[in-house]
C-alpha atoms as a PDB file:
ATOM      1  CA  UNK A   1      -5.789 -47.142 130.128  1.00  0.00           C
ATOM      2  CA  UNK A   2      -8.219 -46.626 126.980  1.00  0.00           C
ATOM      3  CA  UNK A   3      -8.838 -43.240 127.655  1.00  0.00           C
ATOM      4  CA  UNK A   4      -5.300 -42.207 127.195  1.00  0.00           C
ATOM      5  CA  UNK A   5      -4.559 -45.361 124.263  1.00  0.00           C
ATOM      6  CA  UNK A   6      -7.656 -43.554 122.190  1.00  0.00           C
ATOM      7  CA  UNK A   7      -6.268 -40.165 122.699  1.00  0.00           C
ATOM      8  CA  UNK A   8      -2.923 -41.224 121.853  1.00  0.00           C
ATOM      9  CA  UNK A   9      -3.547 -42.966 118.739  1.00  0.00           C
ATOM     10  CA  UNK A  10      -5.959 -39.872 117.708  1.00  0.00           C
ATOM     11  CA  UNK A  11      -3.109 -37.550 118.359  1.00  0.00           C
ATOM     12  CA  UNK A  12      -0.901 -39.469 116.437  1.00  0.00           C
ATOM     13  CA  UNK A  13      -2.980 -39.972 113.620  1.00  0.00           C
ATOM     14  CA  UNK A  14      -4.605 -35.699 114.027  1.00  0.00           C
ATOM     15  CA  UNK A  15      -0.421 -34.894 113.659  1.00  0.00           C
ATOM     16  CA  UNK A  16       0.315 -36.403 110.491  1.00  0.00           C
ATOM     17  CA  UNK A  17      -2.880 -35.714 108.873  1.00  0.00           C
ATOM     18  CA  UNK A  18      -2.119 -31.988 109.590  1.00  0.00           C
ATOM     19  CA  UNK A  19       1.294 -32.097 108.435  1.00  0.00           C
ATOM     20  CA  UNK A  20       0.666 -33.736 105.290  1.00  0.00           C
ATOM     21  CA  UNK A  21      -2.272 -31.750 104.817  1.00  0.00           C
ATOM     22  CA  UNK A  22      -4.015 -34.820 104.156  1.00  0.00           C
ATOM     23  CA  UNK A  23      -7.741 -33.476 103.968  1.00  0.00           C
ATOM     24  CA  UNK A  24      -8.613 -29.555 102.966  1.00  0.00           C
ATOM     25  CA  UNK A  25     -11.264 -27.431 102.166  1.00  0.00           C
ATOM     26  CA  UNK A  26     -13.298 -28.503  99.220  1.00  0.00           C
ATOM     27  CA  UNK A  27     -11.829 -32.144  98.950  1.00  0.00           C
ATOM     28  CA  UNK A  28     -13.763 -35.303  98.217  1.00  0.00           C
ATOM     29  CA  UNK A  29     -12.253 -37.921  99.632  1.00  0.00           C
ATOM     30  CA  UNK A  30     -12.707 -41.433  98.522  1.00  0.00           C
ATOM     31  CA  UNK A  31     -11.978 -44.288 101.809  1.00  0.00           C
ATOM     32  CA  UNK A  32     -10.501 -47.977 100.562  1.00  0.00           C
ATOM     33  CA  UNK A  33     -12.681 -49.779 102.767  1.00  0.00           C
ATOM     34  CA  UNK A  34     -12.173 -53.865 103.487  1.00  0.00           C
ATOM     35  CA  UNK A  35     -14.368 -54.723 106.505  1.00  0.00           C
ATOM     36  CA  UNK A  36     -10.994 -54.451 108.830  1.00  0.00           C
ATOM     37  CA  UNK A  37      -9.899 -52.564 111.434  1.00  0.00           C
ATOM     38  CA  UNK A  38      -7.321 -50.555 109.514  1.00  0.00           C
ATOM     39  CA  UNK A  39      -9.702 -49.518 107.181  1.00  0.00           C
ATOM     40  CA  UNK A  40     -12.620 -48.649 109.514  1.00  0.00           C
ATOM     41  CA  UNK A  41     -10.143 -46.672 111.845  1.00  0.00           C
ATOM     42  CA  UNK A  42      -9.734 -44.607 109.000  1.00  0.00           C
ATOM     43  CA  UNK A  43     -12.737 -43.984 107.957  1.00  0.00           C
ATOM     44  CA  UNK A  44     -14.299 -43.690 111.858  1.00  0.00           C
ATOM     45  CA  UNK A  45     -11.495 -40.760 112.511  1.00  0.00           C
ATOM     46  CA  UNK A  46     -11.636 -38.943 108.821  1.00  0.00           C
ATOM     47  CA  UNK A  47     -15.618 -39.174 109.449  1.00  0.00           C
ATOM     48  CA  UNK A  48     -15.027 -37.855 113.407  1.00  0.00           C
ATOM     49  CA  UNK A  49     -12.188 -34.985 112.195  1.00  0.00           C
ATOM     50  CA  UNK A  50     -14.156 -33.436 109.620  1.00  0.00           C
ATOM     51  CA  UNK A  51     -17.638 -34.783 108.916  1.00  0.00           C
ATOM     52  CA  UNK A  52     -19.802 -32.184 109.704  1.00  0.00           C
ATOM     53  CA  UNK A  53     -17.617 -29.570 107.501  1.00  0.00           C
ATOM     54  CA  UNK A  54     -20.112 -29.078 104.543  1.00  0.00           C
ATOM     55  CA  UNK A  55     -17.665 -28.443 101.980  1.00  0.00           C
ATOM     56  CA  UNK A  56     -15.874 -31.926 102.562  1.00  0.00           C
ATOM     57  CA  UNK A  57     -17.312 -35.248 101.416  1.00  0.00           C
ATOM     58  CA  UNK A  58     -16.396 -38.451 101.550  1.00  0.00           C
ATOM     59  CA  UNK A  59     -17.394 -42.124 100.016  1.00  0.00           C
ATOM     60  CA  UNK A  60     -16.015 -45.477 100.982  1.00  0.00           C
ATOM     61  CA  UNK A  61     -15.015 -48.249  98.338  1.00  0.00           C
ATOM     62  CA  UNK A  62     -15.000 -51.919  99.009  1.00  0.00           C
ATOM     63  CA  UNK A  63     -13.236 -53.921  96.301  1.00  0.00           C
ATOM     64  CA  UNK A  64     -14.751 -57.208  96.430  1.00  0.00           C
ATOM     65  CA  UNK A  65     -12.239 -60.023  95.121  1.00  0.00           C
ATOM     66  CA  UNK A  66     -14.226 -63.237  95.283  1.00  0.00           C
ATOM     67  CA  UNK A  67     -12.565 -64.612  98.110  1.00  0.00           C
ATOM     68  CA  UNK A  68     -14.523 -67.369  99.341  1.00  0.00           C
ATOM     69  CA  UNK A  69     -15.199 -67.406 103.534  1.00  0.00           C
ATOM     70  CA  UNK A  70     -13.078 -63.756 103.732  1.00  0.00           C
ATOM     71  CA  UNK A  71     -14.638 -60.866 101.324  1.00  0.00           C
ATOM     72  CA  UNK A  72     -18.140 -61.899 101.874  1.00  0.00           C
ATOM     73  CA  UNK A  73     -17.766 -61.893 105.402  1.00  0.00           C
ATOM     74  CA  UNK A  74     -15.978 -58.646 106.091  1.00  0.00           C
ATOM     75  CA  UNK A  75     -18.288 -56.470 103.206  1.00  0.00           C
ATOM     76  CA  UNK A  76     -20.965 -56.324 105.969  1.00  0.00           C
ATOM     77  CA  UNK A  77     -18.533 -54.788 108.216  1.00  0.00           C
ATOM     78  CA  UNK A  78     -17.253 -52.042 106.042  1.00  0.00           C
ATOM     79  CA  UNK A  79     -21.476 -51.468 105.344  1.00  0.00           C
ATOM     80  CA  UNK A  80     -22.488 -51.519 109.070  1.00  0.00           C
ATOM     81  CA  UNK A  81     -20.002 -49.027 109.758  1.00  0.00           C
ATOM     82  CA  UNK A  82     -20.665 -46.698 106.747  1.00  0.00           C
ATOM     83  CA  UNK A  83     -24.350 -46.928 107.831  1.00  0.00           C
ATOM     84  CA  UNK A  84     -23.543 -45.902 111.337  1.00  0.00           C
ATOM     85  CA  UNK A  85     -22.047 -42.534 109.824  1.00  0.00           C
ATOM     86  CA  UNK A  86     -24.112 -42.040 107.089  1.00  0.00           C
ATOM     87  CA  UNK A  87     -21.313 -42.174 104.089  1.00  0.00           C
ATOM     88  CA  UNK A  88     -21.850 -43.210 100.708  1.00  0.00           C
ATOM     89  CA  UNK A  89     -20.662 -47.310  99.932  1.00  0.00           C
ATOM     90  CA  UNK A  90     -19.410 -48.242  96.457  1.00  0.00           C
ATOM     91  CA  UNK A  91     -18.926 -51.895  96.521  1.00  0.00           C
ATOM     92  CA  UNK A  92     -16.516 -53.050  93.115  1.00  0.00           C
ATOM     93  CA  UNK A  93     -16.282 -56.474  92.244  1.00  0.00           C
ATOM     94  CA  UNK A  94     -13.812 -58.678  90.289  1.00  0.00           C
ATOM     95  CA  UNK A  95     -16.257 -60.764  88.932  1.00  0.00           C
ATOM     96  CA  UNK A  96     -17.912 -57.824  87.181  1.00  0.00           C
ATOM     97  CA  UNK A  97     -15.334 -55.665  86.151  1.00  0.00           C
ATOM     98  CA  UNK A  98     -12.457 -58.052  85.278  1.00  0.00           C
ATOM     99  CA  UNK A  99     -14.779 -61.200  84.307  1.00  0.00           C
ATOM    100  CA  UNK A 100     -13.551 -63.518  86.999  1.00  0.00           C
ATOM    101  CA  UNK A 101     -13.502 -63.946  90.428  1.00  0.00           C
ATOM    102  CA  UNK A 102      -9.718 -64.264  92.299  1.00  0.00           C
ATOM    103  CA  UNK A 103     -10.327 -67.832  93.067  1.00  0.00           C
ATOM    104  CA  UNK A 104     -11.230 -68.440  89.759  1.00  0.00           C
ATOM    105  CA  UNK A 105      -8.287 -66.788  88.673  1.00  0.00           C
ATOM    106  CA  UNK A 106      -6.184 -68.138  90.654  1.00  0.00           C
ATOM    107  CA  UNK A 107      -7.678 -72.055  89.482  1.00  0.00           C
ATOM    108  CA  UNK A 108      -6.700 -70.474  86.081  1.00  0.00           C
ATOM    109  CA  UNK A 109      -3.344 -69.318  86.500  1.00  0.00           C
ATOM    110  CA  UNK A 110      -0.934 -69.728  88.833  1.00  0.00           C
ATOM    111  CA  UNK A 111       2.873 -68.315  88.104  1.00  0.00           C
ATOM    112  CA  UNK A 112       2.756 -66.022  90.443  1.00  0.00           C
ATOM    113  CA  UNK A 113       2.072 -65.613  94.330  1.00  0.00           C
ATOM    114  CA  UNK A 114      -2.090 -64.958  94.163  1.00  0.00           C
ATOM    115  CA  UNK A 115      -0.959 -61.155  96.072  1.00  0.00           C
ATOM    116  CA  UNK A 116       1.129 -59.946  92.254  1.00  0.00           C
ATOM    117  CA  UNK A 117      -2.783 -60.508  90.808  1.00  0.00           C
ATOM    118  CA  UNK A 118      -4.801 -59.401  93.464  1.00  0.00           C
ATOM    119  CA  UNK A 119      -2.648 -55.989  94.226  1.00  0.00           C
ATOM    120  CA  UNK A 120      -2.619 -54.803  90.593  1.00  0.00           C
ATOM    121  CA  UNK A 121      -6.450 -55.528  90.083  1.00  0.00           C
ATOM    122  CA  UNK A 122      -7.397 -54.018  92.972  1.00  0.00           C
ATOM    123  CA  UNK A 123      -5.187 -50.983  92.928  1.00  0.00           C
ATOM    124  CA  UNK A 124      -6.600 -50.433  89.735  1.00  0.00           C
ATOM    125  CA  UNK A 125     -10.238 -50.711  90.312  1.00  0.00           C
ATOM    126  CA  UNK A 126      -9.738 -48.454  93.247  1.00  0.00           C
ATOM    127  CA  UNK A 127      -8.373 -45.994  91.068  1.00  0.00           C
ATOM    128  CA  UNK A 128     -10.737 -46.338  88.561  1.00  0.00           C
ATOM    129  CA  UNK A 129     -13.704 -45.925  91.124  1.00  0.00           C
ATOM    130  CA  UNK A 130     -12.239 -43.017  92.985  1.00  0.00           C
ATOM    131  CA  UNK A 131     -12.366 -41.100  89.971  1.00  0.00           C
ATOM    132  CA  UNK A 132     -15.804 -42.247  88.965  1.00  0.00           C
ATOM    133  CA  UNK A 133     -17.537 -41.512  92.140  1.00  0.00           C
ATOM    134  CA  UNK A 134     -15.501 -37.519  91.358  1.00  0.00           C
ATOM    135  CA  UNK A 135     -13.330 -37.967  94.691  1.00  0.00           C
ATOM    136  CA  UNK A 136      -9.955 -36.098  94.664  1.00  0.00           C
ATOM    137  CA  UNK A 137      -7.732 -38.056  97.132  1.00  0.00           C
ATOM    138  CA  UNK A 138      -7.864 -42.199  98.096  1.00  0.00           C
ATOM    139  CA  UNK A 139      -7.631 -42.500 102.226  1.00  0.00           C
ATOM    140  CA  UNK A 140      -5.850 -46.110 102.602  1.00  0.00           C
ATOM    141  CA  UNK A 141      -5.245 -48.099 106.122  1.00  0.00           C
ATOM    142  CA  UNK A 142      -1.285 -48.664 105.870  1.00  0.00           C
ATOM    143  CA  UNK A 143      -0.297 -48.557 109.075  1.00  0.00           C
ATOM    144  CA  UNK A 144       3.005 -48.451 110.393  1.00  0.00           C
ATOM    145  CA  UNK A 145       3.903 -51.825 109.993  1.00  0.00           C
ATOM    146  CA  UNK A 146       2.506 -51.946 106.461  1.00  0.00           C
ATOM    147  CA  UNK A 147       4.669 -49.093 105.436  1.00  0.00           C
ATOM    148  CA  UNK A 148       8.046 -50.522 107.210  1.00  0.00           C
ATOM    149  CA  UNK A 149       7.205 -53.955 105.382  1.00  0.00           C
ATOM    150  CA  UNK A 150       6.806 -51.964 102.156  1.00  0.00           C
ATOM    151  CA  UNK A 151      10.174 -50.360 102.143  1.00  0.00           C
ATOM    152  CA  UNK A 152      12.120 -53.349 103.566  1.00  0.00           C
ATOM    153  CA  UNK A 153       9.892 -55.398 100.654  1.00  0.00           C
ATOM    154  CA  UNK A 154      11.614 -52.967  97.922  1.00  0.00           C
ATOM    155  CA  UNK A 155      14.563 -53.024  99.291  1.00  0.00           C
ATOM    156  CA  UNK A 156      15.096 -56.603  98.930  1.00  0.00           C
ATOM    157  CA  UNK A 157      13.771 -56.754  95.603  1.00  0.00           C
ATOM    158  CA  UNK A 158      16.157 -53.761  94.524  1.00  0.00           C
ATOM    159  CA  UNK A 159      13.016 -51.288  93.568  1.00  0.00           C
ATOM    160  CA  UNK A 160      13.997 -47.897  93.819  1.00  0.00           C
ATOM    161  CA  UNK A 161      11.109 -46.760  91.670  1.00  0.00           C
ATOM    162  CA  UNK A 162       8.445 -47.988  93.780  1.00  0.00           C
ATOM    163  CA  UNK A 163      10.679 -46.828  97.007  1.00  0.00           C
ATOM    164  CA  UNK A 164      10.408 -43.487  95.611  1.00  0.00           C
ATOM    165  CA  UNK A 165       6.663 -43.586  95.196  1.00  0.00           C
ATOM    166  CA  UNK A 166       6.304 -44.022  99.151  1.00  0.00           C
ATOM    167  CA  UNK A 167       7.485 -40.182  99.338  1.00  0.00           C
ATOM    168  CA  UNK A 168       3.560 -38.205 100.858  1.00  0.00           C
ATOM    169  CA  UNK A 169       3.796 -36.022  98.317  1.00  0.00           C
ATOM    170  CA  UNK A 170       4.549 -38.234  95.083  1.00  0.00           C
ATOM    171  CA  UNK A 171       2.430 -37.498  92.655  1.00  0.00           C
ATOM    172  CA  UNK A 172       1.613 -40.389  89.793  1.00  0.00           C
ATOM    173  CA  UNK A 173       0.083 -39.170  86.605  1.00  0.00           C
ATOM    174  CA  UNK A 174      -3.593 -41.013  86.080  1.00  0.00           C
ATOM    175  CA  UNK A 175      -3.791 -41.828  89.615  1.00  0.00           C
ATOM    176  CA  UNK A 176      -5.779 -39.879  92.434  1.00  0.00           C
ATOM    177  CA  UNK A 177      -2.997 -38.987  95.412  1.00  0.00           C
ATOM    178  CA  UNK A 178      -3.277 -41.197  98.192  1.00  0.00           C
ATOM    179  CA  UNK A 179      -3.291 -40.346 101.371  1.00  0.00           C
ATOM    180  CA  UNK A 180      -2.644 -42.636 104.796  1.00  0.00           C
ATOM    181  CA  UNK A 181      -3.795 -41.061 107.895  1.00  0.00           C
ATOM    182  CA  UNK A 182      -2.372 -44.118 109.872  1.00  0.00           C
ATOM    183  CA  UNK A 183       1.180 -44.336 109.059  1.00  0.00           C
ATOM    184  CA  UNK A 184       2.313 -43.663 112.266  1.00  0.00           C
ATOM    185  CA  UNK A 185       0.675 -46.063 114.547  1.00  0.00           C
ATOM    186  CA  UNK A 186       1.581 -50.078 114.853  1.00  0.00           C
ATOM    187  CA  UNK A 187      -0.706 -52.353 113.969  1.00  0.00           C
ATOM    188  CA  UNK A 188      -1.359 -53.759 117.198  1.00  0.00           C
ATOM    189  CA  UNK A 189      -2.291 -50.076 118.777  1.00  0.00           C
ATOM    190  CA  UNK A 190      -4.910 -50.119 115.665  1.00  0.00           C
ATOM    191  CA  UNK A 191      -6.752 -52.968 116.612  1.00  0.00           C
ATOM    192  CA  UNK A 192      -7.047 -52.168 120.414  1.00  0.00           C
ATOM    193  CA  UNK A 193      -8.141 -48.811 119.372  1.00  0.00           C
ATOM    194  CA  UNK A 194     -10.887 -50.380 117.455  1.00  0.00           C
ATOM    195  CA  UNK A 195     -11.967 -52.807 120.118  1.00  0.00           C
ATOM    196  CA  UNK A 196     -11.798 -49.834 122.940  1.00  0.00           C
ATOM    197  CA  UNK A 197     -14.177 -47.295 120.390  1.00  0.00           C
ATOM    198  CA  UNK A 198     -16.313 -50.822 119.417  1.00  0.00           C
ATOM    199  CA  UNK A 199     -15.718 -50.243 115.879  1.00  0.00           C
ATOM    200  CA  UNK A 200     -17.646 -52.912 113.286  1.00  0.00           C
ATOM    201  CA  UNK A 201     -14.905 -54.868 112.043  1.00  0.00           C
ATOM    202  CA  UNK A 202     -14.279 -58.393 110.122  1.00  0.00           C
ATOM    203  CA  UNK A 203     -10.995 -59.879 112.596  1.00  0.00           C
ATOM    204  CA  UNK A 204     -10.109 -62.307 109.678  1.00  0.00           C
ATOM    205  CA  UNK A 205      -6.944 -62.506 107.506  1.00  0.00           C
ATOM    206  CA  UNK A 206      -6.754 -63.321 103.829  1.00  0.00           C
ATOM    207  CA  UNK A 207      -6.243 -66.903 102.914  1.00  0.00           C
ATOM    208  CA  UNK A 208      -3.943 -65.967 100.165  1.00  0.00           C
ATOM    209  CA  UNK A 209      -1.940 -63.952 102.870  1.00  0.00           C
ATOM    210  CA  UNK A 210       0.793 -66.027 103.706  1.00  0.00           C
ATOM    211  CA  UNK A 211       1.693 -67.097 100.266  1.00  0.00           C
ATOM    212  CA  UNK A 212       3.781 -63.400  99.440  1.00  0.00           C
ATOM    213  CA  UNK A 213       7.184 -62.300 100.300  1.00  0.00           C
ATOM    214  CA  UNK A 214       5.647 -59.852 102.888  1.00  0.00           C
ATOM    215  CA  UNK A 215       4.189 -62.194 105.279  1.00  0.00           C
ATOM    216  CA  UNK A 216       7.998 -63.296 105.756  1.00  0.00           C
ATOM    217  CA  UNK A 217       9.217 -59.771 105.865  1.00  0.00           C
ATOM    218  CA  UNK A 218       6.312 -59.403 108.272  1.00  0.00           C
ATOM    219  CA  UNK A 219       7.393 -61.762 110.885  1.00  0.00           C
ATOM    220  CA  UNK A 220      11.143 -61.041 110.284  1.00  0.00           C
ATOM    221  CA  UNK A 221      10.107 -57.123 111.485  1.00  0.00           C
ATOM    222  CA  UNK A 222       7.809 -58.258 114.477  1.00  0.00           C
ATOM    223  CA  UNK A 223      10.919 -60.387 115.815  1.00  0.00           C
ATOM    224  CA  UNK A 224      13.246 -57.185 115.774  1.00  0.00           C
ATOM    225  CA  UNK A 225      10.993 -55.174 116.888  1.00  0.00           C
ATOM    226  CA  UNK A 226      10.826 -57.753 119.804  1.00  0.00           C
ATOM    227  CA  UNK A 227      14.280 -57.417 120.001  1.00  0.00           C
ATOM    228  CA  UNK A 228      14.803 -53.879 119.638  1.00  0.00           C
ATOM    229  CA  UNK A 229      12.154 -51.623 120.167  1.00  0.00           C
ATOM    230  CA  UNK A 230      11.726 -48.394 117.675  1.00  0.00           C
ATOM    231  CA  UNK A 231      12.838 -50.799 114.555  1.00  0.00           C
ATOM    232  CA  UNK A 232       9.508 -50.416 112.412  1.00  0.00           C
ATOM    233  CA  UNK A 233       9.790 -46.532 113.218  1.00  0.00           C
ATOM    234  CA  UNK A 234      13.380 -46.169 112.149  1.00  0.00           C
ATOM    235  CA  UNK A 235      12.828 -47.887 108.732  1.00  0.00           C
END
């Protein structure tokens, strides 16, 4: 029933913020914020856990790409929902701060999957505007099937380096630590829990999505999960 689906997912999520001591005293913490549901569960529960503790502060960044019928449309989302609990919006663009749009970069060049582009820019630009804006941590939506496809991604392609980096406490020199409050709840359990709270969120995917490795890996893991419940967990 959605009483007991919201106050499972909110125990779930409550858990492994505590044991990761995701959010403490004094920290400003900086939301990646698309429009969609992973991202406005996250902010919705950091904002519902600790938002009326005066010496913790956060501010949500939308990295707009230039994605024609997809970024424009799920921006208003991620600003309706900041609204609604009064936190700071910082919305980035590619246009301005790399000189061109995705699509345009993608019309451009095009010898790689448009996902190698996209992730570095906006990885970066997050990073950049975490810092700028003086937050100490970056609150991502990577849910559990994000993180499973991550590590099944690297293993494939033979990247221990960027395996290691998935370790909660890795710490990256230049970069503000990441946190991700939502690692331990499926994807699926996500959205309902944004439908049952009625959440603002853009239901879209990314055009570009199904052009990378990890949409594959993505339907390979919902198949054995099918098949044999517990998979995405146990990876």
């Amino acid at each position: 029933c959605a009483a007991h689906e919201i106050a499972d997912v909110e125990r779930k999520i409550k858990k492994r913020m505590r044991r990761e001591r995701m959010v403490v005293p004094g920290d400003h913490v900086a939301v990646a914020m698309s429009g969609g549901k992973d991202s406005a569960v996250t902010l919705s529960i950091l904002v519902e856990t600790f938002g009326k503790r005066p010496d913790i502060r956060f501010t949500a960044i939308t990295i707009d790409e230039g994605i024609e019928g997809y970024r424009d449309l799920s921006i208003p989302k991620a600003g309706e929902l900041c609204e609604t609990w009064g936190v700071p919006h910082v919305v980035v663009s590619f246009k301005k701060e790399v000189g061109c749009t995705l699509d345009e970069m993608l019309v451009r060049e095009r010898k790689e999957a448009s996902c190698t582009y996209c992730g570095v820019f906006r990885r970066m630009l997050l990073n950049k505007t975490a810092r700028e804006v003086g937050a100490n941590k970056l609150a991502t939506g990577h849910n559990l099937d994000d993180d499973a496809q991550t590590v099944l991604l690297n293993v494939m392609n033979g990247d221990t380096e960027r395996l290691a980096r998935l370790r909660p406490s890795r710490v990256q020199e230049g970069l503000v630590p990441r946190v991700k409050p939502l690692m331990d709840v499926p994807e699926r359990e996500i959205a309902l829990y944004a439908f049952l709270k009625g959440l603002p969120f853009y239901m879209g995917e990314c055009p570009y999505a199904r052009e990378s490795l990890r949409g594959e890996i993505k339907d390979i893991l919902n198949d054995f999960e099918f098949k044999h419940p517990g998979t995405k967990y146990s990876i």
